[in-house]
PDB file of N, CA and C in Angstrom:
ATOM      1  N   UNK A   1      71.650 104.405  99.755  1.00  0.00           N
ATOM      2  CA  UNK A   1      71.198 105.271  98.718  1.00  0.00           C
ATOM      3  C   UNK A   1      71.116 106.691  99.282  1.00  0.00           C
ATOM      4  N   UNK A   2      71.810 107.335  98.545  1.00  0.00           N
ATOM      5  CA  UNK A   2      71.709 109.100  99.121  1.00  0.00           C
ATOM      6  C   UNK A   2      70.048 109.433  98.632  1.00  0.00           C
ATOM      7  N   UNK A   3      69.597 109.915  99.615  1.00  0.00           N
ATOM      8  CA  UNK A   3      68.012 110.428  99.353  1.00  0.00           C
ATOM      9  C   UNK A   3      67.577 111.849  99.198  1.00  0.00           C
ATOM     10  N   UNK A   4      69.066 112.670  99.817  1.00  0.00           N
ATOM     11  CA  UNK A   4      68.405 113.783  99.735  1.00  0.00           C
ATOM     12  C   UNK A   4      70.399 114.488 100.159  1.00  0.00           C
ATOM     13  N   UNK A   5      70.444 115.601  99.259  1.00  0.00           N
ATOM     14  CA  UNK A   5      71.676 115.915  98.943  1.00  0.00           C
ATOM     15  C   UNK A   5      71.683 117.809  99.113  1.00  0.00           C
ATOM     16  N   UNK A   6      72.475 118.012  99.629  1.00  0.00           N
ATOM     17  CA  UNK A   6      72.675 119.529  99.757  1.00  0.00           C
ATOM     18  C   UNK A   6      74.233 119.760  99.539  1.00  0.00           C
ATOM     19  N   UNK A   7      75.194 120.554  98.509  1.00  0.00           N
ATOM     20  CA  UNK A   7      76.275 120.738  98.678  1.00  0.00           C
ATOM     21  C   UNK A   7      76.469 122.360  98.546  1.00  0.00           C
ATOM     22  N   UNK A   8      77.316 123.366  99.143  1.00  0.00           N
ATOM     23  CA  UNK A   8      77.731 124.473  98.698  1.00  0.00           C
ATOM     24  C   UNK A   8      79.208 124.829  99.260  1.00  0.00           C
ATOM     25  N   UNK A   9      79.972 125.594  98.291  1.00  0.00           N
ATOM     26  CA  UNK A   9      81.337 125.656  98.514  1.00  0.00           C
ATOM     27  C   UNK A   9      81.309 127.233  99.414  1.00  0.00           C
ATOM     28  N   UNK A  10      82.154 126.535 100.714  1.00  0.00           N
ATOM     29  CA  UNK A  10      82.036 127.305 101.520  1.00  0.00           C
ATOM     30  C   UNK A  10      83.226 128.744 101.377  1.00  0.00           C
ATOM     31  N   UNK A  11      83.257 130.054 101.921  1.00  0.00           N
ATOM     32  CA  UNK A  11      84.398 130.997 101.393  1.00  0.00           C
ATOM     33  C   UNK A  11      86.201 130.502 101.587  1.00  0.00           C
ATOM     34  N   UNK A  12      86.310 129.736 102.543  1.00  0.00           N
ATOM     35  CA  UNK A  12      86.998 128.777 102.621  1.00  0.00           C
ATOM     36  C   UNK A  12      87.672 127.785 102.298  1.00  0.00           C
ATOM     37  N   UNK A  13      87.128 127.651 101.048  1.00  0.00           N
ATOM     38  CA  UNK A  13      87.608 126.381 100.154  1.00  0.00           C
ATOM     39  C   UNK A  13      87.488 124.542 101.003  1.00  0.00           C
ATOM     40  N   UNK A  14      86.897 124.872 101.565  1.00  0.00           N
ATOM     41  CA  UNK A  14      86.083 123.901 102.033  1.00  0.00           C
ATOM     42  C   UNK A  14      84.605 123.580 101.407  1.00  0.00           C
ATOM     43  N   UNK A  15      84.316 122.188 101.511  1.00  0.00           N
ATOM     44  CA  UNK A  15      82.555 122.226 100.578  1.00  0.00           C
ATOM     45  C   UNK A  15      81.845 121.970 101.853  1.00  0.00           C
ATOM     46  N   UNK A  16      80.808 122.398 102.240  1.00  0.00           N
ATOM     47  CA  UNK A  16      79.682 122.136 102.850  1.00  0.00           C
ATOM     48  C   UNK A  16      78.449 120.859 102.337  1.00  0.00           C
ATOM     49  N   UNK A  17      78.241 119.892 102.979  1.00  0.00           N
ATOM     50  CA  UNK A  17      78.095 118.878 102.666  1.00  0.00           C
ATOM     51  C   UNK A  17      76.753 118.028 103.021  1.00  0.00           C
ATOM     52  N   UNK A  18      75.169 118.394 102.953  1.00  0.00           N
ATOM     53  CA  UNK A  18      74.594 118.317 103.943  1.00  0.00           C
ATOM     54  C   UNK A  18      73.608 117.172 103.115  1.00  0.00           C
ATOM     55  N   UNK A  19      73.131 115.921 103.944  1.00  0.00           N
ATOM     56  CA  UNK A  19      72.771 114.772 103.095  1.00  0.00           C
ATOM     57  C   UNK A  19      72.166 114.070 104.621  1.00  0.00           C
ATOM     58  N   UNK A  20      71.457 112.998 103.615  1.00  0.00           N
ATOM     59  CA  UNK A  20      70.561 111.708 103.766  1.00  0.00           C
ATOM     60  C   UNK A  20      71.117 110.759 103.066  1.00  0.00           C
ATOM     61  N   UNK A  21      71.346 109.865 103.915  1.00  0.00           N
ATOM     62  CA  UNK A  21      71.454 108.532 103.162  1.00  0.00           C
ATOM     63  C   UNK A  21      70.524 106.752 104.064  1.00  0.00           C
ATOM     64  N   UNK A  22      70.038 106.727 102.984  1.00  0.00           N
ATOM     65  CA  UNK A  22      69.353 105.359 103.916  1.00  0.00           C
ATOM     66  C   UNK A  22      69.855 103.966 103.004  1.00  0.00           C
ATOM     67  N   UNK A  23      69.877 102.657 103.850  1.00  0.00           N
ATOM     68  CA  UNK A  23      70.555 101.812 103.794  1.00  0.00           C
ATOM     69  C   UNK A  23      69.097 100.666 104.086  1.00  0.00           C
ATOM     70  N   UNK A  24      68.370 100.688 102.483  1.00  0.00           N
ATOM     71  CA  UNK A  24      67.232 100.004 103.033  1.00  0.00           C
ATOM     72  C   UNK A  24      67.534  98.491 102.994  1.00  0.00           C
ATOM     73  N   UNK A  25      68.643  97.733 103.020  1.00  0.00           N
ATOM     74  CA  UNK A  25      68.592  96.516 103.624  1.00  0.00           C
ATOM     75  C   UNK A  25      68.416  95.991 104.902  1.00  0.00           C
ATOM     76  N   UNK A  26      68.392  97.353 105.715  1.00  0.00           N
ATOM     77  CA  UNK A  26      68.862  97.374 106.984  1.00  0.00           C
ATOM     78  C   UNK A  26      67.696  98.569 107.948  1.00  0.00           C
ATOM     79  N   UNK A  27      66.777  99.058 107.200  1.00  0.00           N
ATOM     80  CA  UNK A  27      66.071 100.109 107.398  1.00  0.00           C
ATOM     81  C   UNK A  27      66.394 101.554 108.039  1.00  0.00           C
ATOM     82  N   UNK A  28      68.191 101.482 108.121  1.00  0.00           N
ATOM     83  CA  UNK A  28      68.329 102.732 108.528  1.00  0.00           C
ATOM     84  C   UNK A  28      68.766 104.009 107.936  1.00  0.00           C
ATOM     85  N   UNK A  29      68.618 104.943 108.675  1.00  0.00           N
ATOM     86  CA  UNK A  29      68.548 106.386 107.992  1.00  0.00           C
ATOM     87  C   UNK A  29      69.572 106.982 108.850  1.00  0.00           C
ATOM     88  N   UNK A  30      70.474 107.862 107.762  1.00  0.00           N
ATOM     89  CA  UNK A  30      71.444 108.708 108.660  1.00  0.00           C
ATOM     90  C   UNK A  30      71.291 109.738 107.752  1.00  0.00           C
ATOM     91  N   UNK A  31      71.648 111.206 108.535  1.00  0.00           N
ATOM     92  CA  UNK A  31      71.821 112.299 108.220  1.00  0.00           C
ATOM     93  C   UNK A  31      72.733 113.167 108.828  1.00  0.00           C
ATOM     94  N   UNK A  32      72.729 114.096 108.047  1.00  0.00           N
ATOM     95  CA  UNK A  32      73.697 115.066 108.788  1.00  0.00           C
ATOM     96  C   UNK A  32      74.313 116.033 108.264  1.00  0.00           C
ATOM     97  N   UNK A  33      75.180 117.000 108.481  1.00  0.00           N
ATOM     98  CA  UNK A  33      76.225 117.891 107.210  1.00  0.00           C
ATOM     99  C   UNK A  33      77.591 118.049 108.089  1.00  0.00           C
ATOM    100  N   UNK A  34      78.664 118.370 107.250  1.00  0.00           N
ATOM    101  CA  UNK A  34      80.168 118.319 107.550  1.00  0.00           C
ATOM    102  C   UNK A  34      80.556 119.112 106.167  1.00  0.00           C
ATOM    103  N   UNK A  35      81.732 119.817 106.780  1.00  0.00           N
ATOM    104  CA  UNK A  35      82.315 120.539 106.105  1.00  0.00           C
ATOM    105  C   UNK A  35      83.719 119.529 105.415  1.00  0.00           C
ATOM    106  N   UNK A  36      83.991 119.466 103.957  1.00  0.00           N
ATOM    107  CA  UNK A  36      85.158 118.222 103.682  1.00  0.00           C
ATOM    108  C   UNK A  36      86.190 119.486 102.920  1.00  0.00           C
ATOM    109  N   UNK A  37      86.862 118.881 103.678  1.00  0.00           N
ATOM    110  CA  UNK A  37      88.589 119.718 102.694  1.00  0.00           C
ATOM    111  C   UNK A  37      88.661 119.034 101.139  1.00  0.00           C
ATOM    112  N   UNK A  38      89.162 120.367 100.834  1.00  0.00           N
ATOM    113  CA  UNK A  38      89.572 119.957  99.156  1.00  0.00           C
ATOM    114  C   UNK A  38      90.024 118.640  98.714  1.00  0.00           C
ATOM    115  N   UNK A  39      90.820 118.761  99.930  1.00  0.00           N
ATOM    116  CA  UNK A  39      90.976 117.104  99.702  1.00  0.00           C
ATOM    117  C   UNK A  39      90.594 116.023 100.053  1.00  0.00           C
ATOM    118  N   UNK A  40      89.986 116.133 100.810  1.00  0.00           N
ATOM    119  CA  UNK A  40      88.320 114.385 100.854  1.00  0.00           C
ATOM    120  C   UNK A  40      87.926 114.440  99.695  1.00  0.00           C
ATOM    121  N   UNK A  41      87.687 115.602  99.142  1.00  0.00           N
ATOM    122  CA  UNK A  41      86.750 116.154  97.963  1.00  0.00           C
ATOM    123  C   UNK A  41      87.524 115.337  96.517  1.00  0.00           C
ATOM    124  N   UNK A  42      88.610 115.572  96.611  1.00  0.00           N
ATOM    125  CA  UNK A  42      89.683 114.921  95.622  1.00  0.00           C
ATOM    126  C   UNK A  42      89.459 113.838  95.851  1.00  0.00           C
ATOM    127  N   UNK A  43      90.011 113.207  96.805  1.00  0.00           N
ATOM    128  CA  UNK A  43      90.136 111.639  97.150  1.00  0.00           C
ATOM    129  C   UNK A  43      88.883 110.929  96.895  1.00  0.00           C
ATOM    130  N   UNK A  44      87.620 111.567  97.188  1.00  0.00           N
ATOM    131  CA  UNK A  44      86.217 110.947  97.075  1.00  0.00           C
ATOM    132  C   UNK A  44      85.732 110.760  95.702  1.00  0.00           C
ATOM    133  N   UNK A  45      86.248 111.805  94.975  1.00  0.00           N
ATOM    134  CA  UNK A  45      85.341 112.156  93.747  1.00  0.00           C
ATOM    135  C   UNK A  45      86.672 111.091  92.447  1.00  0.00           C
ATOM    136  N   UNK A  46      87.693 110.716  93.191  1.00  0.00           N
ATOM    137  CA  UNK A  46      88.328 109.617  92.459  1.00  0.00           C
ATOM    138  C   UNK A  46      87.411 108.883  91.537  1.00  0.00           C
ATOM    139  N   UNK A  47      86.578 108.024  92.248  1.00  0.00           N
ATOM    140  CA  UNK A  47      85.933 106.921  91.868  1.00  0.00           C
ATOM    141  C   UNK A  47      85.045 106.687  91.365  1.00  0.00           C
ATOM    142  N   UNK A  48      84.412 107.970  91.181  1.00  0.00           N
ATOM    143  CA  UNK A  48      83.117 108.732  90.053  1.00  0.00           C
ATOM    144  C   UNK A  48      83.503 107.845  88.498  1.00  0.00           C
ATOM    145  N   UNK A  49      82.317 107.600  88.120  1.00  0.00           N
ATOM    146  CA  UNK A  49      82.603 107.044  86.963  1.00  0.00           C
ATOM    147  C   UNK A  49      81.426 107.131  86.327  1.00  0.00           C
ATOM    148  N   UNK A  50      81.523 106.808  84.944  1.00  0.00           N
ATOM    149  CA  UNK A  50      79.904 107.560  83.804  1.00  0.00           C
ATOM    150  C   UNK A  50      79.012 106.352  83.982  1.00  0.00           C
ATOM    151  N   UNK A  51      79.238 105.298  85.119  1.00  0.00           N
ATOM    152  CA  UNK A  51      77.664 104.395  85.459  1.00  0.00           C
ATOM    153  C   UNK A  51      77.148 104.938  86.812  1.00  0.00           C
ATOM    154  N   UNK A  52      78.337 105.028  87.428  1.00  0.00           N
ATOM    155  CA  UNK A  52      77.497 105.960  88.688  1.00  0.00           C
ATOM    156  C   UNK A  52      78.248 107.176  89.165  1.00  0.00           C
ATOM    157  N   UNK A  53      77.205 108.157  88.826  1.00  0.00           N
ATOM    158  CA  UNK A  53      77.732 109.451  88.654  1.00  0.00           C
ATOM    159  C   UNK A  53      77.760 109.898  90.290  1.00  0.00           C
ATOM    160  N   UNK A  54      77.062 108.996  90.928  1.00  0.00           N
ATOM    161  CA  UNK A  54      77.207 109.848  92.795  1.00  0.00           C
ATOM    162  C   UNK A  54      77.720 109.021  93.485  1.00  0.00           C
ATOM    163  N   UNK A  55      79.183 108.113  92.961  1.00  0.00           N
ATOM    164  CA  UNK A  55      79.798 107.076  93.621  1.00  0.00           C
ATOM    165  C   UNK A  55      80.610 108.228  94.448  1.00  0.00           C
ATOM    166  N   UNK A  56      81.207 109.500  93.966  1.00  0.00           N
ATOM    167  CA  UNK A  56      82.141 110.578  94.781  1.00  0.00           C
ATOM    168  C   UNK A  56      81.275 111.045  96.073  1.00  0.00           C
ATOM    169  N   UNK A  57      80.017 111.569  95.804  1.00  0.00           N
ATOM    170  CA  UNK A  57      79.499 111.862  97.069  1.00  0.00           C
ATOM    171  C   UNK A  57      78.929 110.427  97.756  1.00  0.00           C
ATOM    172  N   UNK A  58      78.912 109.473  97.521  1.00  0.00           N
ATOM    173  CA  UNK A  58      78.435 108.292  98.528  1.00  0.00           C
ATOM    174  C   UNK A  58      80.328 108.418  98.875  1.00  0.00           C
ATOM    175  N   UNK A  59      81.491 108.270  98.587  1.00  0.00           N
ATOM    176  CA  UNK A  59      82.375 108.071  99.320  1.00  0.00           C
ATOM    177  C   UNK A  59      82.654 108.862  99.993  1.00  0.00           C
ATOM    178  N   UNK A  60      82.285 110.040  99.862  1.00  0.00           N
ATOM    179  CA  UNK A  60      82.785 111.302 100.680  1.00  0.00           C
ATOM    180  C   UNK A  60      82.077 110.851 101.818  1.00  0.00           C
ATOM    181  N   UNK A  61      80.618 110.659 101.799  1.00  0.00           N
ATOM    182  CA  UNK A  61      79.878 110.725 103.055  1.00  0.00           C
ATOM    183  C   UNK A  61      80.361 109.330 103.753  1.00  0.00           C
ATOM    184  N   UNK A  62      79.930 108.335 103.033  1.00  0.00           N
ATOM    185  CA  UNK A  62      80.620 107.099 104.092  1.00  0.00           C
ATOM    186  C   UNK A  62      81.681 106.842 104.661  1.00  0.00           C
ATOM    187  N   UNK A  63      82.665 107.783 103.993  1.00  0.00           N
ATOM    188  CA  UNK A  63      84.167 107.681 104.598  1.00  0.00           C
ATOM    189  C   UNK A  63      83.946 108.799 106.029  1.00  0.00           C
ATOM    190  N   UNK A  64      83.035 109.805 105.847  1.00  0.00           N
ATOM    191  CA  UNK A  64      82.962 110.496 107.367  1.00  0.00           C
ATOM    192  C   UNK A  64      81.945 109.761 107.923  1.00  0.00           C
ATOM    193  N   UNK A  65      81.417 108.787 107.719  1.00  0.00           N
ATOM    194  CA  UNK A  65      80.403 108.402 108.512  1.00  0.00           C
ATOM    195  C   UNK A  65      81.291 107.393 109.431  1.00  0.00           C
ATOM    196  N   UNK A  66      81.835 106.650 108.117  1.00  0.00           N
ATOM    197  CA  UNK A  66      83.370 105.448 108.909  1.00  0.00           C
ATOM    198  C   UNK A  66      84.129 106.691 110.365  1.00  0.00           C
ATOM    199  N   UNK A  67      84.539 107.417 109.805  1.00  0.00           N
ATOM    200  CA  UNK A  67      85.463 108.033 110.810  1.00  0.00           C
ATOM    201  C   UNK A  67      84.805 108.730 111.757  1.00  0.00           C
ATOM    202  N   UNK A  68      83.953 109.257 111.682  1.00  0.00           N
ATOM    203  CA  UNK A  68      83.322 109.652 112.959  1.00  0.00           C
ATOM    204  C   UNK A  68      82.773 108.867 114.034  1.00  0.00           C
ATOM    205  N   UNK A  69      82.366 108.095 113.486  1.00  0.00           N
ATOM    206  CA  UNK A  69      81.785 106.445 113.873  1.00  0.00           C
ATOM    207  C   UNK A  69      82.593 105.734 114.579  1.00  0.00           C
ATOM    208  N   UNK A  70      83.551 105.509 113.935  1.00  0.00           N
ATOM    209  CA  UNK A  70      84.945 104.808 114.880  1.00  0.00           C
ATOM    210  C   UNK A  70      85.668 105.993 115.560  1.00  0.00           C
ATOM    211  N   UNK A  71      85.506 107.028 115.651  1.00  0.00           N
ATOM    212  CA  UNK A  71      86.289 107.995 116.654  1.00  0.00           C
ATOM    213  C   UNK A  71      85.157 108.382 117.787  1.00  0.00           C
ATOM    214  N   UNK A  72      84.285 107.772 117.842  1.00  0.00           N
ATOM    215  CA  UNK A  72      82.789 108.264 118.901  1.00  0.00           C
ATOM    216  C   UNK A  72      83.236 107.071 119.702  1.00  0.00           C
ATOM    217  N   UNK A  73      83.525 105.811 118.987  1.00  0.00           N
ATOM    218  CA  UNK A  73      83.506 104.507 120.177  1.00  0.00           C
ATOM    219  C   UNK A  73      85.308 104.353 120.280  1.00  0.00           C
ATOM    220  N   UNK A  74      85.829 105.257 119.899  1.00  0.00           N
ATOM    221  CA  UNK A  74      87.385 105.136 120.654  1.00  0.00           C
ATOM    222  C   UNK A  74      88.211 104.316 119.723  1.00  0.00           C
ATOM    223  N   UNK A  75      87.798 104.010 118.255  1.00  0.00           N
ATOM    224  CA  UNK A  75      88.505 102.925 118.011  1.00  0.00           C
ATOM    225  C   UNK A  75      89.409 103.554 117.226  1.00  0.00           C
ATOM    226  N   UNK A  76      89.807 102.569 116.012  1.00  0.00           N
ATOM    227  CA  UNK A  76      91.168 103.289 115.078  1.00  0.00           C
ATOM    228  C   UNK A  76      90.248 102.493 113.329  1.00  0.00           C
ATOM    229  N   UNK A  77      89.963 103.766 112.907  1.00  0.00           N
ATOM    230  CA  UNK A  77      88.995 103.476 111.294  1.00  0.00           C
ATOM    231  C   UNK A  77      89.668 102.333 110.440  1.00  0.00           C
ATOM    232  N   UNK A  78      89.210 101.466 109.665  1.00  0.00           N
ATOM    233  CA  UNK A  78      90.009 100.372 109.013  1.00  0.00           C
ATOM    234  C   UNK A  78      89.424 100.687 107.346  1.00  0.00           C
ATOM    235  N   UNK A  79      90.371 101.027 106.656  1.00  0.00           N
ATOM    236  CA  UNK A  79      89.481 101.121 104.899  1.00  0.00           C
ATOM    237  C   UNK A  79      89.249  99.936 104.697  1.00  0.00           C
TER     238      UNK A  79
END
């Protein structure tokens, strides 16, 4: 569940991206901010739909959470 959300479009055309998300099955909390190209931004906000309106920013963030995550322990990201 995103808990706490910050976005602003940077001069760049890049979005600035700064969030909380906690995963209370599991009790953990991640945070952080990243800058996403127009196009994460595209690709993420695909899947937005009128029951859940913050399915684009939960994919934006979990897809950098996936890739940063698997590029910290050396691996290769799997969708």
């Amino acid at each position: 569940m995103i808990t706490s959300l910050d976005v602003k479009q940077n001069e760049n055309g890049t979005t600035h991206v700064k969030y909380t998300v906690s995963f209370t099955g599991t009790n953990h909390l991640c945070y952080g901010d990243f800058d996403a190209t127009s196009d994460e931004a595209a690709t993420a906000f695909k899947g937005m739909t009128s029951t859940d309106m913050w399915a684009g920013f939960k994919e934006l963030i979990l897809t950098r959470l996936r890739d940063e995550t698997t590029n910290a322990l050396g691996g290769v990201a799997s969708a």
